[in-house]
N, C-alpha and C. Protein backbone atom coordinates (compact mmCIF):
# COMPACT_ATOMS: atom_id res chain seq x y z
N UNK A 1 0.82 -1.19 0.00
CA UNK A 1 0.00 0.00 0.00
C UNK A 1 0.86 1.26 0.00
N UNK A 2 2.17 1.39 0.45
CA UNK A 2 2.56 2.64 0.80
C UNK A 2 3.46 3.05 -0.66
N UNK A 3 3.96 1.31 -1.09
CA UNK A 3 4.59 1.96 -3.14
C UNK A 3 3.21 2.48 -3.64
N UNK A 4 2.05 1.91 -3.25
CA UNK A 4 1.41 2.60 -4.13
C UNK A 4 1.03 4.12 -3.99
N UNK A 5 1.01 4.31 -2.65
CA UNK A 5 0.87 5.51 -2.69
C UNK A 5 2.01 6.36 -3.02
N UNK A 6 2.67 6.00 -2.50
CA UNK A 6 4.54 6.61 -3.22
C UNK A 6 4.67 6.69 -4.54
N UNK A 7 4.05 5.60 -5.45
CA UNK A 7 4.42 6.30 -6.40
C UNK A 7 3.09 7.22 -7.37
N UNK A 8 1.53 7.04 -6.42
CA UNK A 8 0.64 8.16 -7.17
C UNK A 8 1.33 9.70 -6.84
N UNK A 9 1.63 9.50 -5.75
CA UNK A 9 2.28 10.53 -4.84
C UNK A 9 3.41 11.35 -6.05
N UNK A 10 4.14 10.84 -6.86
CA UNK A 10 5.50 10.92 -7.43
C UNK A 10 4.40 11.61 -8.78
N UNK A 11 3.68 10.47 -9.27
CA UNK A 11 3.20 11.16 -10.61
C UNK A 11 2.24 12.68 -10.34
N UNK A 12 1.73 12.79 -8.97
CA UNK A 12 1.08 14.24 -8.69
C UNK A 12 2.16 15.01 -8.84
N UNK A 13 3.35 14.85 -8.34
CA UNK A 13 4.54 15.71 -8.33
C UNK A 13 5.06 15.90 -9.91
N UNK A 14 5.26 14.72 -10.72
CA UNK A 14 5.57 15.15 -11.94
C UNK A 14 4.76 15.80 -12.52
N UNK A 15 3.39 15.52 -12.18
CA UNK A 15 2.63 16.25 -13.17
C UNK A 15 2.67 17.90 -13.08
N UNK A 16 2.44 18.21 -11.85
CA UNK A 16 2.51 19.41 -11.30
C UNK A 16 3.63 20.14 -11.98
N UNK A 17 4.84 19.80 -11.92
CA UNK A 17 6.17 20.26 -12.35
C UNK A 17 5.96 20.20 -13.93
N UNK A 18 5.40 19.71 -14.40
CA UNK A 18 4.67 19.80 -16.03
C UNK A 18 4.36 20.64 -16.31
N UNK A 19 3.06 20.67 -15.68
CA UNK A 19 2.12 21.93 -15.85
C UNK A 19 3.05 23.32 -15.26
N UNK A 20 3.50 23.15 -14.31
CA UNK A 20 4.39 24.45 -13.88
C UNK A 20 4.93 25.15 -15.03
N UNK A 21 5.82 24.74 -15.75
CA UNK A 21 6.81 23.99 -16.80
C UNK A 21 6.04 24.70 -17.70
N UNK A 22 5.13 24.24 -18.38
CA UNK A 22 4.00 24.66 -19.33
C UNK A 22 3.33 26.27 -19.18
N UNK A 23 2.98 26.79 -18.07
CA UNK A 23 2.50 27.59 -17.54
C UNK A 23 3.55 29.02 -17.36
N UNK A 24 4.82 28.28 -17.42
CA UNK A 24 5.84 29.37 -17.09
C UNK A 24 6.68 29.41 -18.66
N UNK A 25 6.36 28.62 -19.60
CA UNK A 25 7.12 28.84 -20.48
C UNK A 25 6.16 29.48 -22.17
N UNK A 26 4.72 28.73 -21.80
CA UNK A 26 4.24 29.08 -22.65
C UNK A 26 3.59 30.14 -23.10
N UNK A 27 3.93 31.76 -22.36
CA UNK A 27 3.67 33.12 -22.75
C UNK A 27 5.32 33.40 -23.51
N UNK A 28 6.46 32.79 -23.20
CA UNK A 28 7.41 32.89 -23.66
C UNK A 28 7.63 32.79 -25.45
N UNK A 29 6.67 31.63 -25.78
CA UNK A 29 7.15 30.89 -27.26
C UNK A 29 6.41 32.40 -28.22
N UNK A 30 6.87 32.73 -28.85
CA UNK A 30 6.77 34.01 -29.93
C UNK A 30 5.06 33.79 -30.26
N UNK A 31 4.61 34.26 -31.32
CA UNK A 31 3.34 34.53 -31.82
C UNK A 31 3.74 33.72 -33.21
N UNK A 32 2.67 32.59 -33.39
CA UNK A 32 2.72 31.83 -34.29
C UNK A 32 3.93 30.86 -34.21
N UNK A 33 4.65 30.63 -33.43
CA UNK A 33 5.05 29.74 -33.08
C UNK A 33 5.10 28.30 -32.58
N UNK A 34 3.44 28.29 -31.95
CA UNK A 34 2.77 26.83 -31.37
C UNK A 34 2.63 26.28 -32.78
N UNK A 35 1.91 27.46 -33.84
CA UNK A 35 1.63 26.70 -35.27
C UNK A 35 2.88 26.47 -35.53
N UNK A 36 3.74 26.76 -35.45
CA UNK A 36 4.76 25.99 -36.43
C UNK A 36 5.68 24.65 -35.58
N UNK A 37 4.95 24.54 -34.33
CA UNK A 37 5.56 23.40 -33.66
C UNK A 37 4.23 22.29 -33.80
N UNK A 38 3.23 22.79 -34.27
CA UNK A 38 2.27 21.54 -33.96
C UNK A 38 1.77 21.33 -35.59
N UNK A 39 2.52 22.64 -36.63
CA UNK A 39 1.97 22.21 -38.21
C UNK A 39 2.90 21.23 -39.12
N UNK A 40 2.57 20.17 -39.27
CA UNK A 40 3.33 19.07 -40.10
C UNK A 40 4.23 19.50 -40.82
N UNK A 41 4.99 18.37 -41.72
CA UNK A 41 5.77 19.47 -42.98
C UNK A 41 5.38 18.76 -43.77
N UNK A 42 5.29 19.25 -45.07
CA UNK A 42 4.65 19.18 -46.52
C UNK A 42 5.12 17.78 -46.87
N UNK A 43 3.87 17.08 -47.31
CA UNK A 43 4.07 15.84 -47.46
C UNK A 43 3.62 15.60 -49.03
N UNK A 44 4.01 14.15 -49.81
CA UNK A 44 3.41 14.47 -51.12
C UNK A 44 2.36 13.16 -50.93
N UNK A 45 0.99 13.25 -51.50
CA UNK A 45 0.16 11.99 -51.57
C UNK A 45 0.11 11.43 -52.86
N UNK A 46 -0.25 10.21 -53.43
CA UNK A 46 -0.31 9.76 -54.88
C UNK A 46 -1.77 9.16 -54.51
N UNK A 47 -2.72 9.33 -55.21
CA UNK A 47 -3.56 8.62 -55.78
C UNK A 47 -4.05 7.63 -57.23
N UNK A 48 -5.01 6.51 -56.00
CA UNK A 48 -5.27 5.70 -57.56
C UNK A 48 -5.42 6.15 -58.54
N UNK A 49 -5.69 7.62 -58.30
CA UNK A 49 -6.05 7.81 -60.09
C UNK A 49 -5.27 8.43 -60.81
N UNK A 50 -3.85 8.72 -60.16
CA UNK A 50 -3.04 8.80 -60.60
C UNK A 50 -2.52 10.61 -60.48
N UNK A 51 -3.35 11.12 -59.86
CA UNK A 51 -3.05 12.33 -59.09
C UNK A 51 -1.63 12.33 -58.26
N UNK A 52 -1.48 13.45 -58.01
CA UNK A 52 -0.48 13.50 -56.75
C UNK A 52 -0.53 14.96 -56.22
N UNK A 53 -0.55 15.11 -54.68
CA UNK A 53 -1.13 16.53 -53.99
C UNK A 53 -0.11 16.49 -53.23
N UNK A 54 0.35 17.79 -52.91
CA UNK A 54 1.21 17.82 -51.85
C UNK A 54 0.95 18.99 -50.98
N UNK A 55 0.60 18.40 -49.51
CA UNK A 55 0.19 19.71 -48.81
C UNK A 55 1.04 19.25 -47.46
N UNK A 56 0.10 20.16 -46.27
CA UNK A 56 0.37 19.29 -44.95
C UNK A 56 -0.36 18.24 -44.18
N UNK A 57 -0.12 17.23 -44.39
CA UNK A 57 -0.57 16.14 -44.19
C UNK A 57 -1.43 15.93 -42.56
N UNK A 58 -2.39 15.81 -42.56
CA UNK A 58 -3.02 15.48 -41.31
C UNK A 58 -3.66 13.96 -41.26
N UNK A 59 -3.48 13.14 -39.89
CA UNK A 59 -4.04 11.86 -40.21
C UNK A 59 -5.45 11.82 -39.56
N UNK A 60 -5.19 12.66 -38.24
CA UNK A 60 -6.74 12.41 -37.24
C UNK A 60 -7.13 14.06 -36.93
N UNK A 61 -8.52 13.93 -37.06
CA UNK A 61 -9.65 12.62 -37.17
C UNK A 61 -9.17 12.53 -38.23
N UNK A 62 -9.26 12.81 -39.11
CA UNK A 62 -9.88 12.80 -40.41
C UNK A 62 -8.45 12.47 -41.25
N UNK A 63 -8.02 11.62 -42.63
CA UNK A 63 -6.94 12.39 -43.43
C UNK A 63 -7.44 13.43 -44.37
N UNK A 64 -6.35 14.66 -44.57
CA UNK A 64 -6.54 15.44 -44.88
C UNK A 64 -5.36 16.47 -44.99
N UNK A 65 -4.67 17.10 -46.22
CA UNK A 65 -4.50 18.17 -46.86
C UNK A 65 -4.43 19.15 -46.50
N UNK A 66 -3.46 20.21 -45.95
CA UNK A 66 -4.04 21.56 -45.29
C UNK A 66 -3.19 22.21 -46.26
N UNK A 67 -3.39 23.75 -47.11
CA UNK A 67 -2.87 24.32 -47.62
C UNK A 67 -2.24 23.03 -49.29
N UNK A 68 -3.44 22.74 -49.77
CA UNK A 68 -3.00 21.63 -50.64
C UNK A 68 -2.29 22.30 -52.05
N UNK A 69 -1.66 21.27 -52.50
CA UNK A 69 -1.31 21.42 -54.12
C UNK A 69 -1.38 20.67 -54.80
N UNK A 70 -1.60 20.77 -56.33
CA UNK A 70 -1.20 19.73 -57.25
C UNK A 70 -0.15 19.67 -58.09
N UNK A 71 0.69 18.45 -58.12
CA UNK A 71 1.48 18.50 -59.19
C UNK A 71 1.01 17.97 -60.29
N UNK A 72 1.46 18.59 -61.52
CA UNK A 72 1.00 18.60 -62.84
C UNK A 72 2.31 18.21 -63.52
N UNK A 73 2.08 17.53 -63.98
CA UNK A 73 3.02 17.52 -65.20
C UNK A 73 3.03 18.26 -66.84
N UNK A 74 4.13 19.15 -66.99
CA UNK A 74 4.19 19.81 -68.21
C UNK A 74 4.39 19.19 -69.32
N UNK A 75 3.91 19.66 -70.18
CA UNK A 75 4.59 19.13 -71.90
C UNK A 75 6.03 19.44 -71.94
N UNK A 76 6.64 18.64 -72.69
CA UNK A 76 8.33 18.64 -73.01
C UNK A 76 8.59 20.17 -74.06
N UNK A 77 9.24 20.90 -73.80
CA UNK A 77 9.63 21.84 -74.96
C UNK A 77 10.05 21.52 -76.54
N UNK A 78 10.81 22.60 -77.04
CA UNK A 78 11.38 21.52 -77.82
C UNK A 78 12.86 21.92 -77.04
N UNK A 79 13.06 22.33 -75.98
CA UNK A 79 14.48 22.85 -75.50
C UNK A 79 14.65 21.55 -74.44
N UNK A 80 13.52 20.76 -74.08
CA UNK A 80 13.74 19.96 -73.20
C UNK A 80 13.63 18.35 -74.14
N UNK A 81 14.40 17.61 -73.30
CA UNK A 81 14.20 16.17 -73.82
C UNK A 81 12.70 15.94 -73.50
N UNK A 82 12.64 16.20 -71.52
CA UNK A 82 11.45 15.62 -71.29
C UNK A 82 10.62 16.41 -70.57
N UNK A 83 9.49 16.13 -69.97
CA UNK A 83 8.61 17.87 -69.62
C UNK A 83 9.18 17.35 -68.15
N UNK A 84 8.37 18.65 -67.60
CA UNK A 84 9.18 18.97 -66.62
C UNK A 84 7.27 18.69 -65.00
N UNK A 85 7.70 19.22 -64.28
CA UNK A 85 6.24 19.42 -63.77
C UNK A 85 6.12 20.55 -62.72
N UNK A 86 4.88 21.16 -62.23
CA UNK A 86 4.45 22.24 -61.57
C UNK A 86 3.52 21.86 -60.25
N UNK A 87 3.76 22.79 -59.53
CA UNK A 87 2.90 22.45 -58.64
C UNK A 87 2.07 24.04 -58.86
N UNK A 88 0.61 23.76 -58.52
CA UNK A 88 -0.72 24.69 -58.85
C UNK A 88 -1.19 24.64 -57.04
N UNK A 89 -1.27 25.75 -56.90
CA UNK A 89 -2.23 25.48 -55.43
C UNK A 89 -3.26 25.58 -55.90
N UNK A 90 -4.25 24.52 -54.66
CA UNK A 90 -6.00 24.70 -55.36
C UNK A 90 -6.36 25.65 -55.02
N UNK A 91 -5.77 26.52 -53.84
CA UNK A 91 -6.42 27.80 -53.24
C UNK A 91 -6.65 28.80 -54.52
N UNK A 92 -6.05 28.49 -56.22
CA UNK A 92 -6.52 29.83 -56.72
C UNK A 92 -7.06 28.95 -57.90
N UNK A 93 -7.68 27.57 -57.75
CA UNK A 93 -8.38 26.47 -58.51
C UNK A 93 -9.88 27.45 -58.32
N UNK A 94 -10.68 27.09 -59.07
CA UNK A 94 -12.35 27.74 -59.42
C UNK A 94 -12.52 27.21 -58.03
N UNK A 95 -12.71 26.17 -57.18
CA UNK A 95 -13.14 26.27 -55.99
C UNK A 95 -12.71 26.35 -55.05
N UNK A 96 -10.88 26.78 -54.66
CA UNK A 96 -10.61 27.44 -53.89
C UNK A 96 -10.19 26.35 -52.39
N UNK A 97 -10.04 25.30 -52.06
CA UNK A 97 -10.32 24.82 -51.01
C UNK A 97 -8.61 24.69 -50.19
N UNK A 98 -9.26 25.39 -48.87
CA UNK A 98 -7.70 25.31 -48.18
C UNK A 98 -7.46 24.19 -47.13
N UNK A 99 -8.62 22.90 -47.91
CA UNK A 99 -8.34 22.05 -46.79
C UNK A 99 -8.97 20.71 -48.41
N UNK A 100 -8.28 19.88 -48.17
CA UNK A 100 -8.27 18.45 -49.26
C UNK A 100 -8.63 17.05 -48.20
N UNK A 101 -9.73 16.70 -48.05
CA UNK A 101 -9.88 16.03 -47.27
C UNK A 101 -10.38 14.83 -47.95
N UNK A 102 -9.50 13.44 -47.98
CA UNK A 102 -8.83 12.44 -48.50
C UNK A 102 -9.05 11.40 -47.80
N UNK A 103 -9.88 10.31 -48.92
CA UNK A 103 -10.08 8.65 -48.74
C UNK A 103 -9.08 7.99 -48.60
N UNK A 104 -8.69 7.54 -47.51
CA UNK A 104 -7.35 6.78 -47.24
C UNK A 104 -7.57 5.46 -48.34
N UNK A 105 -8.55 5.10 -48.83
CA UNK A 105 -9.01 4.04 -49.78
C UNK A 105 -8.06 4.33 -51.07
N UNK A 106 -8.50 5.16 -51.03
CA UNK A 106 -7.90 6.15 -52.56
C UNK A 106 -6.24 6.06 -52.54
N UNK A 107 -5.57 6.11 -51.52
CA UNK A 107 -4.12 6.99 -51.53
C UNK A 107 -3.61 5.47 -51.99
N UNK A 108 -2.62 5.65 -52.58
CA UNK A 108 -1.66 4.52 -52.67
C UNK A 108 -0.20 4.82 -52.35
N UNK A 109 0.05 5.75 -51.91
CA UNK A 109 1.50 6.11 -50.83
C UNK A 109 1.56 7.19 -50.13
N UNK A 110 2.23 7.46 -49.84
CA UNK A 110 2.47 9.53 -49.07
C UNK A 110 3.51 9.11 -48.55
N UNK A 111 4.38 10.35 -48.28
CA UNK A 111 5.60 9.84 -47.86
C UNK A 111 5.97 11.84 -47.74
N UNK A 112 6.95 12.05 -46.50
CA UNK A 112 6.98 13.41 -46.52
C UNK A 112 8.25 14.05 -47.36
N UNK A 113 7.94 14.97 -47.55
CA UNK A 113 8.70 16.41 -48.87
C UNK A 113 9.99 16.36 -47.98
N UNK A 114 11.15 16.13 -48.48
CA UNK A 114 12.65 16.28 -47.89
C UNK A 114 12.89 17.70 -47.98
N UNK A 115 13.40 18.04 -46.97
CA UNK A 115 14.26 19.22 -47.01
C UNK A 115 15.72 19.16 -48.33
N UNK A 116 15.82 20.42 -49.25
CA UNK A 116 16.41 20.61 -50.66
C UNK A 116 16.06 20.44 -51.48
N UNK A 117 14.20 19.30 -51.53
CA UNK A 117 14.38 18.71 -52.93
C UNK A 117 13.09 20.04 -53.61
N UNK A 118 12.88 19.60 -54.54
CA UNK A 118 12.85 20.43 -55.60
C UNK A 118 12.04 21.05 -54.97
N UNK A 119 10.69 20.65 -54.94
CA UNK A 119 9.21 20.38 -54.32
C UNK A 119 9.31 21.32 -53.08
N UNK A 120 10.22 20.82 -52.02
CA UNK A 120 10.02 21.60 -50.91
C UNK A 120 11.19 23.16 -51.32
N UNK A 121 12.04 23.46 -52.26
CA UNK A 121 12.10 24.32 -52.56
C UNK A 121 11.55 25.34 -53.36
N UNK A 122 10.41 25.00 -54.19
CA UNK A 122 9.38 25.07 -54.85
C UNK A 122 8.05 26.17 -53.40
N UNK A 123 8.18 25.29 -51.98
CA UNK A 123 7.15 25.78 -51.15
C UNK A 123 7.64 26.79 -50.24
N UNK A 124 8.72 27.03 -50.78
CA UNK A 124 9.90 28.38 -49.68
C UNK A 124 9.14 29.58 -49.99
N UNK A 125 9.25 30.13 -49.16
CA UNK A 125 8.39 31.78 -49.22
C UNK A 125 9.67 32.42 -49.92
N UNK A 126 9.53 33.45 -50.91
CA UNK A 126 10.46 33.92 -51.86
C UNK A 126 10.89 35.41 -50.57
């Protein structure tokens, strides 16, 4: 009886020192800062149908797209061997949507945007 109370005893104390912790640090973190510790990084999805979107990936509840895009593939020039491809945000698509909310049925991979590669240099604020 007395480990047990010793150690509820211990987790009131950690918790406390948590929340302390939390309470004393979190007027500290800048403005817009929680978003950028709790917003994913740009992930790319492929679908069966042969789509591919790349936004920020959310799994729960729901999957889902935040700030989505599509990559497109271009026609070849005649300066190029082979075409090249683009990414389009839907935000300036005819319907505009800043959220892509996605049949996990549908996806057939996702996998997240590396830091250098084209794609995530492509999503750098200029």
């Amino acid at each position: 009886m007395k480990r047990y109370i010793g150690v509820v005893l211990l987790f009131v104390v950690a918790a406390a020192i948590g929340v302390g912790a939390g309470i004393y640090l979190l007027p500290k973190i800048p403005q817009g800062g929680l978003q950028k510790i709790f917003a994913p990084e740009y992930s790319a999805v492929y679908l069966r149908t042969g789509e591919m979107y790349v936004g920020q990936l959310y799994m729960f509840p729901q999957m889902k797209l935040v700030n989505p895009y599509m990559l497109q593939s271009t026609p070849a020039s005649q300066d190029q061997s082979g075409g090249g491809f683009q990414l389009f945000p839907l935000s300036q698509s005819l319907w505009s949507p800043n959220v892509l909310y996605l049949n996990p049925e549908e996806v057939v991979f996702y996998g997240p945007v590396t830091e250098g590669s084209k794609i995530w240099n492509a999503l750098q604020p200029k």
